[in-house]
Protein backbone atom coordinates (compact mmCIF):
# COMPACT_ATOMS: atom_id res chain seq x y z
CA UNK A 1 7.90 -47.97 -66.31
CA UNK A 2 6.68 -46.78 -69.49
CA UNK A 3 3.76 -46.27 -71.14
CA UNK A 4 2.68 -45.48 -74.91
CA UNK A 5 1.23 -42.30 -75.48
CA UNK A 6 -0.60 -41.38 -78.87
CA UNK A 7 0.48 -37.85 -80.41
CA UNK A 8 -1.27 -35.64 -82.15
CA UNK A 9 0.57 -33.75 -85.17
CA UNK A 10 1.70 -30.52 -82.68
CA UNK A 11 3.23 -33.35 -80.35
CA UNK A 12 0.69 -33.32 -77.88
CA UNK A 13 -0.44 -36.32 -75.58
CA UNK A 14 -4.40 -37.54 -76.79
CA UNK A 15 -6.17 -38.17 -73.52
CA UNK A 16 -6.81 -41.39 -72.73
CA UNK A 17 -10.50 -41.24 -73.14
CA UNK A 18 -9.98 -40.79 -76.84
CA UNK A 19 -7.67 -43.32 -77.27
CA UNK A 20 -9.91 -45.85 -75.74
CA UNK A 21 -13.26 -44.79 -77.47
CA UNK A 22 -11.85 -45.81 -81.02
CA UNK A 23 -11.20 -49.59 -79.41
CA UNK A 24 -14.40 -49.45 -77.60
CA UNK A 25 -16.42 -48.38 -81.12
CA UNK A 26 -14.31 -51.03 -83.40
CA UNK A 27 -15.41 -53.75 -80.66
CA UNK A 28 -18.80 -52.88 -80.66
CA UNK A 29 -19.51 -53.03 -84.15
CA UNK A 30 -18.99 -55.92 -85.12
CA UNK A 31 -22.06 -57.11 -82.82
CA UNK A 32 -24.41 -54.59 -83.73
CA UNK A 33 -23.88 -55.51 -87.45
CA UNK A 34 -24.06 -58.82 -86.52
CA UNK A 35 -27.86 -58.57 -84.87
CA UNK A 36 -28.55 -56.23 -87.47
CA UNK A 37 -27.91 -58.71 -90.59
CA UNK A 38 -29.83 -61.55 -88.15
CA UNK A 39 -32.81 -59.46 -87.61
CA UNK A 40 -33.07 -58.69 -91.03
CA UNK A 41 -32.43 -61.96 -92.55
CA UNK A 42 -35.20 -63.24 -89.71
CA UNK A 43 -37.74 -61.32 -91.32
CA UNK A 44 -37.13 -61.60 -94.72
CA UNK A 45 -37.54 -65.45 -93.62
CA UNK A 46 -40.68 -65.21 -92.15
CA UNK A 47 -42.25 -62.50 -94.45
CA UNK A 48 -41.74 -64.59 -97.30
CA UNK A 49 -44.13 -67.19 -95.04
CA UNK A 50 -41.40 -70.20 -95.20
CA UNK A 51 -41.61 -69.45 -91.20
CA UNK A 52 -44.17 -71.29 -88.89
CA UNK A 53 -46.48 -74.11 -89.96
CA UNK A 54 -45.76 -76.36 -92.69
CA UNK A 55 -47.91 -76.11 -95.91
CA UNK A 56 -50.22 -77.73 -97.65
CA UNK A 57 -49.80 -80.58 -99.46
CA UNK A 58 -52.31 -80.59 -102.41
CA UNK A 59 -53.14 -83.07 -104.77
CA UNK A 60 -56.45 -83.24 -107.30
CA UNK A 61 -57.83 -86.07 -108.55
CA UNK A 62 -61.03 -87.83 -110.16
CA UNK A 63 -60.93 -84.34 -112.54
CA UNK A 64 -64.04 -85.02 -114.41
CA UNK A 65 -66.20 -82.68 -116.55
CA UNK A 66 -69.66 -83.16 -118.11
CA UNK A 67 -70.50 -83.71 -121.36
CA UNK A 68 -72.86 -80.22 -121.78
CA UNK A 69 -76.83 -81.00 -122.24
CA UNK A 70 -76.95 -77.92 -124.09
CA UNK A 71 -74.39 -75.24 -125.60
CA UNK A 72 -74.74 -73.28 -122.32
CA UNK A 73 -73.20 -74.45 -120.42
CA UNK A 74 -71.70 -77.16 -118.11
CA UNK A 75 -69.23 -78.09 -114.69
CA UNK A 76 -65.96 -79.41 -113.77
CA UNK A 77 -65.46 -81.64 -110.45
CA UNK A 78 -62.40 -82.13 -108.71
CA UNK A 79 -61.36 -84.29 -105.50
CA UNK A 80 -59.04 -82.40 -103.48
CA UNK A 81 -57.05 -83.16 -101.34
CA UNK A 82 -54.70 -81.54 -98.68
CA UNK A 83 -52.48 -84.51 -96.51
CA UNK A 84 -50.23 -81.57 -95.03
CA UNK A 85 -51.07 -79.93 -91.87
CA UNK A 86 -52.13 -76.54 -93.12
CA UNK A 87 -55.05 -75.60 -94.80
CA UNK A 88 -54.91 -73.88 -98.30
CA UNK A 89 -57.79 -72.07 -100.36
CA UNK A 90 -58.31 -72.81 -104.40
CA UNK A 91 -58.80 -69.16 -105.10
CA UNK A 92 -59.84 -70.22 -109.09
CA UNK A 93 -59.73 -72.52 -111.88
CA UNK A 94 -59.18 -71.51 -115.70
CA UNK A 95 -58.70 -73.76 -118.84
CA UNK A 96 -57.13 -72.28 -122.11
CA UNK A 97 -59.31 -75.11 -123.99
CA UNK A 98 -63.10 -73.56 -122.47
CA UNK A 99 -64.75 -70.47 -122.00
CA UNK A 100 -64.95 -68.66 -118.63
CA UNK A 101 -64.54 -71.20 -115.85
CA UNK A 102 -65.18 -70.13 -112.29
CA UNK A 103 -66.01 -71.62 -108.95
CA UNK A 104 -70.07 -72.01 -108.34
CA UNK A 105 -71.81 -73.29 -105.50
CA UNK A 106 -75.14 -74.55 -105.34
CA UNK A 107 -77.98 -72.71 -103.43
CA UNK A 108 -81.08 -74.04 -102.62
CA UNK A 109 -84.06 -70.91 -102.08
CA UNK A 110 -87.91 -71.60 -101.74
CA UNK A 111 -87.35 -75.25 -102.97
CA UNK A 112 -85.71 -73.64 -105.96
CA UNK A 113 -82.17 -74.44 -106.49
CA UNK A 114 -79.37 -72.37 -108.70
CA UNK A 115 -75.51 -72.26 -108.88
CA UNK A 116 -74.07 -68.77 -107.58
CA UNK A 117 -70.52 -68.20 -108.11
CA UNK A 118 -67.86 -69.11 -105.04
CA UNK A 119 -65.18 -66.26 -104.51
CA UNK A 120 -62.78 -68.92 -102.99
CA UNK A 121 -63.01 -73.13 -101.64
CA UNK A 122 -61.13 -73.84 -98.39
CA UNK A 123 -59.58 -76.91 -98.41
CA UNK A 124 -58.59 -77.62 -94.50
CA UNK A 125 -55.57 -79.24 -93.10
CA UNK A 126 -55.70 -83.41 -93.60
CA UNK A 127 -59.07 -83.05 -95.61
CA UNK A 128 -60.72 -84.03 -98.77
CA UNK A 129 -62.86 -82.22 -100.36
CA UNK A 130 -64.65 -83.46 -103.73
CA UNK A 131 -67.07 -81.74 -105.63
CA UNK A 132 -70.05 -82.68 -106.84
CA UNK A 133 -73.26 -81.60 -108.46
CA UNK A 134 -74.82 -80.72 -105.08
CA UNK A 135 -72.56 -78.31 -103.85
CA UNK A 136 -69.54 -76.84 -105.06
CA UNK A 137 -68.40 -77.40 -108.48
CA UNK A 138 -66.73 -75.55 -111.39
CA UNK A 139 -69.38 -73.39 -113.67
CA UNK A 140 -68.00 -73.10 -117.42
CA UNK A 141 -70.05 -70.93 -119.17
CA UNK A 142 -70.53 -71.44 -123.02
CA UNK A 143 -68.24 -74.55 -123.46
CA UNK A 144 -67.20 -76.32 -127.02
CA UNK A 145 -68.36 -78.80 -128.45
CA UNK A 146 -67.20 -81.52 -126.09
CA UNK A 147 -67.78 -85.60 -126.41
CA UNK A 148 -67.36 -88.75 -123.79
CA UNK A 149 -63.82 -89.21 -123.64
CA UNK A 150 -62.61 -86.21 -124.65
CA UNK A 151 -59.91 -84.08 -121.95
CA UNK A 152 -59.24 -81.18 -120.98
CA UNK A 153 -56.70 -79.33 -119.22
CA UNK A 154 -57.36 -77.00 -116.00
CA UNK A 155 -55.16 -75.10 -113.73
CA UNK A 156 -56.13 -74.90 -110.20
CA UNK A 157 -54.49 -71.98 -108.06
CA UNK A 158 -54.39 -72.47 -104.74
CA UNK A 159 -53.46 -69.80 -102.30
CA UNK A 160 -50.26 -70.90 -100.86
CA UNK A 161 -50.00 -73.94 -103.10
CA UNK A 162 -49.69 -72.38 -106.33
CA UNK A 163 -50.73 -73.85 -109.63
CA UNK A 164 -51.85 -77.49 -109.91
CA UNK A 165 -52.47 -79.25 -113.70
CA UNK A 166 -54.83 -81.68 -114.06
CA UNK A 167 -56.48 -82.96 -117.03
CA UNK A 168 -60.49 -83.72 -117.04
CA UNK A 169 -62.21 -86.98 -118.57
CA UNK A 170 -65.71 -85.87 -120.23
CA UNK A 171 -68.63 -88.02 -118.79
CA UNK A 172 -71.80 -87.89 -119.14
CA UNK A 173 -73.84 -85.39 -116.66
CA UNK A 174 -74.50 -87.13 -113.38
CA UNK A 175 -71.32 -89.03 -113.56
């Protein structure tokens, strides 16, 4: 019986240990890479928040603005609304056509009542949310001249929904 032998370059026998730990590495490899390149892939996946609950499906409608009483200023009202089954947050609202446009929610103090600005609006899983006069609305500050009819575009940003376009109808206030 035979058996093959590895040489070195003086023509002497390897032991068998090194012979075998070459195999032994090559074999193992290949499955460490191969959970390696998995876990990595896994969290790029769920890092970039495509992982767990499905998102928010926003849509805005009934965009509305009001004609302004004055030159001061006026507000923008939006229905919202989310039909997926997370919730998403309108972080702000701009228009290239107005002045600065920003979130405002109505306080009431001492039977006095005044618009302070809104950092964010929630808008919850399966939800609507519309705005109104009474509570949260959009404050633009030193608007054009604007008339009934007239439109005007605004972005919405939502946090995990991106941008959405809409374009406003001016109404009279109280619309």
């Amino acid at each position: 019986m035979s058996s093959v032998s590895s040489t070195d370059a003086a023509g002497r026998s390897a032991p068998p240990s090194r012979r075998m730990s070459a195999g032994a590495l090559s074999a193992a490899l290949v499955p460490v890479v191969t959970c390696a390149t998995a876990l990595m892939l896994l969290t790029a996946y769920t890092t970039t928040g495509a992982a767990g609950d499905p998102p928010a499906r926003i849509s805005v409608g009934n965009a509305r603005i009001f004609v302004p009483p004055n030159s001061e200023n006026t507000a923008a009202f939006f229905d919202i609304s989310n039909t997926g089954t997370a919730g998403d947050v309108l972080t702000s609202v701009s228009s290239t056509e107005l002045g600065v446009t920003m979130l405002g929610q109505r306080v009431t103090k001492d039977g006095a009542g005044r618009m302070e600005p809104l950092d964010s609006l929630t808008i919850p899983a399966r939800s609507r949310v519309n705005m109104t006069p009474y509570g949260v609305d959009v404050m633009v500050l030193d608007p054009p001249k604007l008339k009934v009819g007239d439109t005007v575009r605004f972005d919405l940003w939502f946090r995990n929904s991106g941008q959405v376009t809409v374009e406003a109808v001016t109404v009279p206030p109280q619309s």
